[in-house]
PDB file of N, CA and C in Angstrom:
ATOM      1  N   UNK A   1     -21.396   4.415 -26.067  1.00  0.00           N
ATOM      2  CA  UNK A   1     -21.743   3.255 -26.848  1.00  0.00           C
ATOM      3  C   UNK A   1     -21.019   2.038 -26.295  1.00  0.00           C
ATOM      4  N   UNK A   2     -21.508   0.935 -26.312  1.00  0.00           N
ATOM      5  CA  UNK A   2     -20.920  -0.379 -25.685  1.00  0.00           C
ATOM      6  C   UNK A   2     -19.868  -0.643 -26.482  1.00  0.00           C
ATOM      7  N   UNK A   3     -19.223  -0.439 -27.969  1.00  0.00           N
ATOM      8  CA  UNK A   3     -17.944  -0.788 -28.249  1.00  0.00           C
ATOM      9  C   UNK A   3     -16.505   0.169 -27.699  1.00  0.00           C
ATOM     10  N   UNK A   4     -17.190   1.377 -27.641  1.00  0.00           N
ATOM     11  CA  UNK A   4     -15.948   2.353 -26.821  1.00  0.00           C
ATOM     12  C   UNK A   4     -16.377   1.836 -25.237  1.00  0.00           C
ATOM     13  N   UNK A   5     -16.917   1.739 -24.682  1.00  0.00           N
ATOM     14  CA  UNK A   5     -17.133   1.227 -23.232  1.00  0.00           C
ATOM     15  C   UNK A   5     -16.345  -0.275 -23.130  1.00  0.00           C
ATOM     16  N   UNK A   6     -16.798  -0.837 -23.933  1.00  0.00           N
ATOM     17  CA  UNK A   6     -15.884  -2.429 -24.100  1.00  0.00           C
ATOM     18  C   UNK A   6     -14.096  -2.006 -23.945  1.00  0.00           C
ATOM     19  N   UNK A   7     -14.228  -1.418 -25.438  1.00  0.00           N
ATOM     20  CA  UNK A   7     -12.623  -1.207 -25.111  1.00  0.00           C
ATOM     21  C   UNK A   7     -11.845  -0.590 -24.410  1.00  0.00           C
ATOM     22  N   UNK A   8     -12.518   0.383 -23.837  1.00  0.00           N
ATOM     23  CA  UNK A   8     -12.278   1.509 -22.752  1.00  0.00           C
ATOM     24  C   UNK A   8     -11.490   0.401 -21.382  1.00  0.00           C
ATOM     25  N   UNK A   9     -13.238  -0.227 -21.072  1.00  0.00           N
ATOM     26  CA  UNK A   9     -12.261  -0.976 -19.810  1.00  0.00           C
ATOM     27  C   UNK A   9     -11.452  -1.917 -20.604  1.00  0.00           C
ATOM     28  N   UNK A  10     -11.005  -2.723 -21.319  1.00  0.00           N
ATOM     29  CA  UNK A  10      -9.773  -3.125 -21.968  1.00  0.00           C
ATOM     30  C   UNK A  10      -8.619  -2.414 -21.608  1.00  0.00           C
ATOM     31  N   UNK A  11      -8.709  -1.353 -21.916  1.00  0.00           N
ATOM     32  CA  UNK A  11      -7.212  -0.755 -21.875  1.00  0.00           C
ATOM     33  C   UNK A  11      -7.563  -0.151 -20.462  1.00  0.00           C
ATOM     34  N   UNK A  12      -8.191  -0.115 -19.406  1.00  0.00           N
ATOM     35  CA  UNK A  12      -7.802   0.515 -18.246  1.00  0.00           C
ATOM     36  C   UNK A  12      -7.398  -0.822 -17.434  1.00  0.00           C
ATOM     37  N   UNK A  13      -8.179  -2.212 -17.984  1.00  0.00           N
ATOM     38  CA  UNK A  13      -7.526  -3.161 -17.196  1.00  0.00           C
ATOM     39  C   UNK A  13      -5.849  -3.428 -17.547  1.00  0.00           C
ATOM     40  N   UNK A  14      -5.630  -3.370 -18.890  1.00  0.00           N
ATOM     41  CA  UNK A  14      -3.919  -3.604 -19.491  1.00  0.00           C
ATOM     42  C   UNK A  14      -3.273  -2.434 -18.216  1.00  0.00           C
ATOM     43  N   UNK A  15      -3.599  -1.243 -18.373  1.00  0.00           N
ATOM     44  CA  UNK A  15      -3.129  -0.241 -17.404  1.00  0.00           C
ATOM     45  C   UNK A  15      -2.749  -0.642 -15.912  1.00  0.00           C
ATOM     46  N   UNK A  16      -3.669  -1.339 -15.204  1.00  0.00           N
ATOM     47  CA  UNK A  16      -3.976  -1.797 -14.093  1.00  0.00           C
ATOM     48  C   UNK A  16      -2.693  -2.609 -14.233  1.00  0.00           C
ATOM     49  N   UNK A  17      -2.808  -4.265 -14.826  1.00  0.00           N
ATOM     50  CA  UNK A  17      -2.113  -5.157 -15.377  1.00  0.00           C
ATOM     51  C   UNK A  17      -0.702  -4.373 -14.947  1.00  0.00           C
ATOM     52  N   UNK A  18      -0.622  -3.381 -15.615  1.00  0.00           N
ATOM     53  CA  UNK A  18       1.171  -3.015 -16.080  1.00  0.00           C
ATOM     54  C   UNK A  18       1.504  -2.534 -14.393  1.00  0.00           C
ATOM     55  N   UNK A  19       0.357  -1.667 -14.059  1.00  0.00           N
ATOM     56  CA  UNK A  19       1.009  -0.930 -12.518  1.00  0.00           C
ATOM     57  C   UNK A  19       1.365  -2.010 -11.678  1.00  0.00           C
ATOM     58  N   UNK A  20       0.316  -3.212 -11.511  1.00  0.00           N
ATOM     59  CA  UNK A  20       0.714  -4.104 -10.793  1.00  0.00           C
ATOM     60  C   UNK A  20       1.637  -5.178 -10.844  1.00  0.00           C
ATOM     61  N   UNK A  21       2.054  -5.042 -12.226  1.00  0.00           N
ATOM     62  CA  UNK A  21       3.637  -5.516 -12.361  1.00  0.00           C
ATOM     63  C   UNK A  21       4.887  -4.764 -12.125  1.00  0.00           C
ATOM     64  N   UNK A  22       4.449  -3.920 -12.166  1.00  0.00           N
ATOM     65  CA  UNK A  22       5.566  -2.960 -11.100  1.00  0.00           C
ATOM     66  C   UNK A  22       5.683  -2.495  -9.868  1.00  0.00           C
ATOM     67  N   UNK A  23       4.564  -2.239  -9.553  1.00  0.00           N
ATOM     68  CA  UNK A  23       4.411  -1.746  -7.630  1.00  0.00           C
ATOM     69  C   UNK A  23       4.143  -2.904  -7.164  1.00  0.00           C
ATOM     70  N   UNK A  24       4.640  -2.829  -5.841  1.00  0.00           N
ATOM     71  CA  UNK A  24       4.189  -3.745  -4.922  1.00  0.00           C
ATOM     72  C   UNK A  24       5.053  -3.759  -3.714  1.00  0.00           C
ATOM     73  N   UNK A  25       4.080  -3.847  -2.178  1.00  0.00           N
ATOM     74  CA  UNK A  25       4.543  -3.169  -1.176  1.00  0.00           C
ATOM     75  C   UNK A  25       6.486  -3.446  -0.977  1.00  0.00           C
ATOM     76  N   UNK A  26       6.605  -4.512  -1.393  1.00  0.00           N
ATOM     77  CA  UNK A  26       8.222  -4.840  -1.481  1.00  0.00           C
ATOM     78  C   UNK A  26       9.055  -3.823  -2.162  1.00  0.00           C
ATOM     79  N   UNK A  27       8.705  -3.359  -3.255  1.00  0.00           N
ATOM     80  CA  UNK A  27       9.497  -2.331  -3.976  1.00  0.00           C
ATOM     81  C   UNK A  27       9.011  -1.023  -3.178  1.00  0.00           C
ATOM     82  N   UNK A  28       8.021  -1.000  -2.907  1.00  0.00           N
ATOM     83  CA  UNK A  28       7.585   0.162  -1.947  1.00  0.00           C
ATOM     84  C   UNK A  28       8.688   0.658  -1.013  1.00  0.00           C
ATOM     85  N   UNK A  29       8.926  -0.439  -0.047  1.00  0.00           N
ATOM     86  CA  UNK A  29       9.651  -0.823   1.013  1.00  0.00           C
ATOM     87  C   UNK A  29      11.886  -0.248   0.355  1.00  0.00           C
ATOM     88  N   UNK A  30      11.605  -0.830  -0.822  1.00  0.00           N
ATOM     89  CA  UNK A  30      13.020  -0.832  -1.330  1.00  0.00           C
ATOM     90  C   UNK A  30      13.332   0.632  -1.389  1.00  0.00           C
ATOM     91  N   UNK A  31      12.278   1.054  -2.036  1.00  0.00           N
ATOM     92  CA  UNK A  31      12.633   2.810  -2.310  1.00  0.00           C
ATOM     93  C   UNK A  31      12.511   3.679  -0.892  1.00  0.00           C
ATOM     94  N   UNK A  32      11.839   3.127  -0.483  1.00  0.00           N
ATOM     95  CA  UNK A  32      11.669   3.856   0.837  1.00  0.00           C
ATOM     96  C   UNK A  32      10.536   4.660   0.916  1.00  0.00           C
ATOM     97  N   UNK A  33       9.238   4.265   0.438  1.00  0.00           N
ATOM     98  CA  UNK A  33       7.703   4.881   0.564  1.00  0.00           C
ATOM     99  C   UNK A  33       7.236   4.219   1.925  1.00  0.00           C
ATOM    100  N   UNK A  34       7.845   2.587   2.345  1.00  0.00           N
ATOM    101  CA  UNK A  34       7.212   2.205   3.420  1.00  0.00           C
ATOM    102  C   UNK A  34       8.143   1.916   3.861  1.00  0.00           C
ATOM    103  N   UNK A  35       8.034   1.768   5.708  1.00  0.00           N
ATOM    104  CA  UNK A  35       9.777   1.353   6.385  1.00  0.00           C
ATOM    105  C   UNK A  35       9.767   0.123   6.789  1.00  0.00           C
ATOM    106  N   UNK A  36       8.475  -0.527   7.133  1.00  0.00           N
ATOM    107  CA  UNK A  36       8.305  -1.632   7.235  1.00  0.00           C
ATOM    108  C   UNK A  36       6.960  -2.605   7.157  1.00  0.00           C
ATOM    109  N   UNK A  37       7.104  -3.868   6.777  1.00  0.00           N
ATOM    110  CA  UNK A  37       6.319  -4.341   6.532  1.00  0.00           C
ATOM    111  C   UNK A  37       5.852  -5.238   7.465  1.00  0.00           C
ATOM    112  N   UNK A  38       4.818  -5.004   7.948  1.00  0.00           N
ATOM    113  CA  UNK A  38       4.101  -5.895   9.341  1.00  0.00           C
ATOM    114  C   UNK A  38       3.094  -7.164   8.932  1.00  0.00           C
ATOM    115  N   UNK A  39       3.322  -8.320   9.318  1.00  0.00           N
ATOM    116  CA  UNK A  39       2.899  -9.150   9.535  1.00  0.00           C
ATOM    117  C   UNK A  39       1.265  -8.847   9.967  1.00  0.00           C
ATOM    118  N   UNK A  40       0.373  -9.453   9.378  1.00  0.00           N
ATOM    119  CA  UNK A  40      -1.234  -9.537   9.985  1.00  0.00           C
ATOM    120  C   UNK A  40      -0.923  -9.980  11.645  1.00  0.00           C
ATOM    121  N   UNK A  41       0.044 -10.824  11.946  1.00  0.00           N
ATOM    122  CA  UNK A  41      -0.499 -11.069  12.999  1.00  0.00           C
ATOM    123  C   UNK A  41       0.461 -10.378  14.235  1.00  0.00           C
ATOM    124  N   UNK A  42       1.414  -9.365  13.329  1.00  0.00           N
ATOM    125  CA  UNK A  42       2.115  -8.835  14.561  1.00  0.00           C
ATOM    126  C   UNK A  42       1.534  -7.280  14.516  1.00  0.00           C
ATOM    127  N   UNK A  43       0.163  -7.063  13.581  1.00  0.00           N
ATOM    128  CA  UNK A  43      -0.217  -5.592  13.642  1.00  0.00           C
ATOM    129  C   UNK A  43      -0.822  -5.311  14.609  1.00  0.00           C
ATOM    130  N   UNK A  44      -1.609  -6.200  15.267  1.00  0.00           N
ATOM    131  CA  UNK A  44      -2.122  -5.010  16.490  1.00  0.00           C
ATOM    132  C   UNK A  44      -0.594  -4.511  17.922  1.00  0.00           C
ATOM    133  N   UNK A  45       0.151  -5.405  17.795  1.00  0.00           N
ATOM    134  CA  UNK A  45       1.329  -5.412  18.721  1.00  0.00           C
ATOM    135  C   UNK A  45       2.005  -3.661  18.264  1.00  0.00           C
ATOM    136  N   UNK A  46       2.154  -4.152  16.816  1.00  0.00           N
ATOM    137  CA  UNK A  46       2.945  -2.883  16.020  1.00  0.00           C
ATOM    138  C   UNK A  46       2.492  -1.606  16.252  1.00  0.00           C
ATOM    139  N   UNK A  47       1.383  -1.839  16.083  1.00  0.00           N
ATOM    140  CA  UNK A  47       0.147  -0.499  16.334  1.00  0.00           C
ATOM    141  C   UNK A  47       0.309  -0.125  17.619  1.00  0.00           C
ATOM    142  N   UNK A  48       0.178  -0.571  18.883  1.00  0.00           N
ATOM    143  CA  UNK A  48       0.310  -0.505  20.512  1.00  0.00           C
ATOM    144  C   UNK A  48       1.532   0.367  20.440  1.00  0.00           C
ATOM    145  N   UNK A  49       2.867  -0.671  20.258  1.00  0.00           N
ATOM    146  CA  UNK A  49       4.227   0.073  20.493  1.00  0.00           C
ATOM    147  C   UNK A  49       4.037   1.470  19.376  1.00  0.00           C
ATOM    148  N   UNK A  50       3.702   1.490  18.368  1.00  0.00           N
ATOM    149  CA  UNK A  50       3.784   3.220  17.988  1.00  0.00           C
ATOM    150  C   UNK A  50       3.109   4.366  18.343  1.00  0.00           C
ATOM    151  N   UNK A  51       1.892   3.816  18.771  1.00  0.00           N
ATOM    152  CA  UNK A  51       0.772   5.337  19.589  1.00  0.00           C
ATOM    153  C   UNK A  51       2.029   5.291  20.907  1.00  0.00           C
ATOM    154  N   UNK A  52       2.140   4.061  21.790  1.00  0.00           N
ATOM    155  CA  UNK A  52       2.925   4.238  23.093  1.00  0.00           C
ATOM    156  C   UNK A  52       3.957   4.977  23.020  1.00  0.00           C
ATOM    157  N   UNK A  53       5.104   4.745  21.965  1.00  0.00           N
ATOM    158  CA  UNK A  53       6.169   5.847  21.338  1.00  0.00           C
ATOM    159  C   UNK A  53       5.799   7.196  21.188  1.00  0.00           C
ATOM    160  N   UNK A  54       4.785   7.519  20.244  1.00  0.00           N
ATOM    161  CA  UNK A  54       4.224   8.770  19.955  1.00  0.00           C
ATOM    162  C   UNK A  54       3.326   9.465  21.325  1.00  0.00           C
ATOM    163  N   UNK A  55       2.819   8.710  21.877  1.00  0.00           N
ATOM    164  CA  UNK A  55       2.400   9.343  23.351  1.00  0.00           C
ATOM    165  C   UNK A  55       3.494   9.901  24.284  1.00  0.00           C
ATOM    166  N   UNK A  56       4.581   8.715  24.608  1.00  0.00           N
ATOM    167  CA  UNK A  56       5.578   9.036  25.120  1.00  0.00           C
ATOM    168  C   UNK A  56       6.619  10.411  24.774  1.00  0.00           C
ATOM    169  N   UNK A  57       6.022  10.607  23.667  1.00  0.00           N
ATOM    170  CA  UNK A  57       7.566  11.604  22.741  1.00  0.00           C
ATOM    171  C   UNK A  57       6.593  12.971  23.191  1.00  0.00           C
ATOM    172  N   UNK A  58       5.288  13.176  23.781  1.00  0.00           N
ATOM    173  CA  UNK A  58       4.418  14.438  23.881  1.00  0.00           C
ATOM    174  C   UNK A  58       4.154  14.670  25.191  1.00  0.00           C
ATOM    175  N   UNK A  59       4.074  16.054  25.243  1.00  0.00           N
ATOM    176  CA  UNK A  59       3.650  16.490  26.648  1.00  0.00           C
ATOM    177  C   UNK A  59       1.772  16.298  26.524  1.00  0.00           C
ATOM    178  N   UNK A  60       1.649  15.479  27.679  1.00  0.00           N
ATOM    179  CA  UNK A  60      -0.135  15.468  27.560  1.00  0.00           C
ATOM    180  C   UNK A  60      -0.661  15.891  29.053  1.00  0.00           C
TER     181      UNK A  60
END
């Protein structure tokens, strides 16, 4: 029914609302889920040097 559907997404947006006042890649970073945070314009550089690392570290 459209009044439980109404309020439904209501409270999944408040939900949303609350996560995204708490996560965010910075606190990510703090706890240690991410090690670092790359710049748009230094990602393709970032990307190069880690396959080159990870190639380097394997016998191929």
């Amino acid at each position: 029914d459209a009044v439980r559907s109404s309020v439904r997404n209501e409270m999944v947006g408040e939900v949303a609302a609350e996560f995204d006042r708490v996560h965010s890649v910075e606190r990510a970073r703090e706890v240690g889920s991410v090690h670092e945070i790359i710049a748009p314009a230094r990602l393709r550089p970032a990307l190069h040097d880690a396959v080159s690392r990870g190639l380097a570290s394997v016998d191929v």
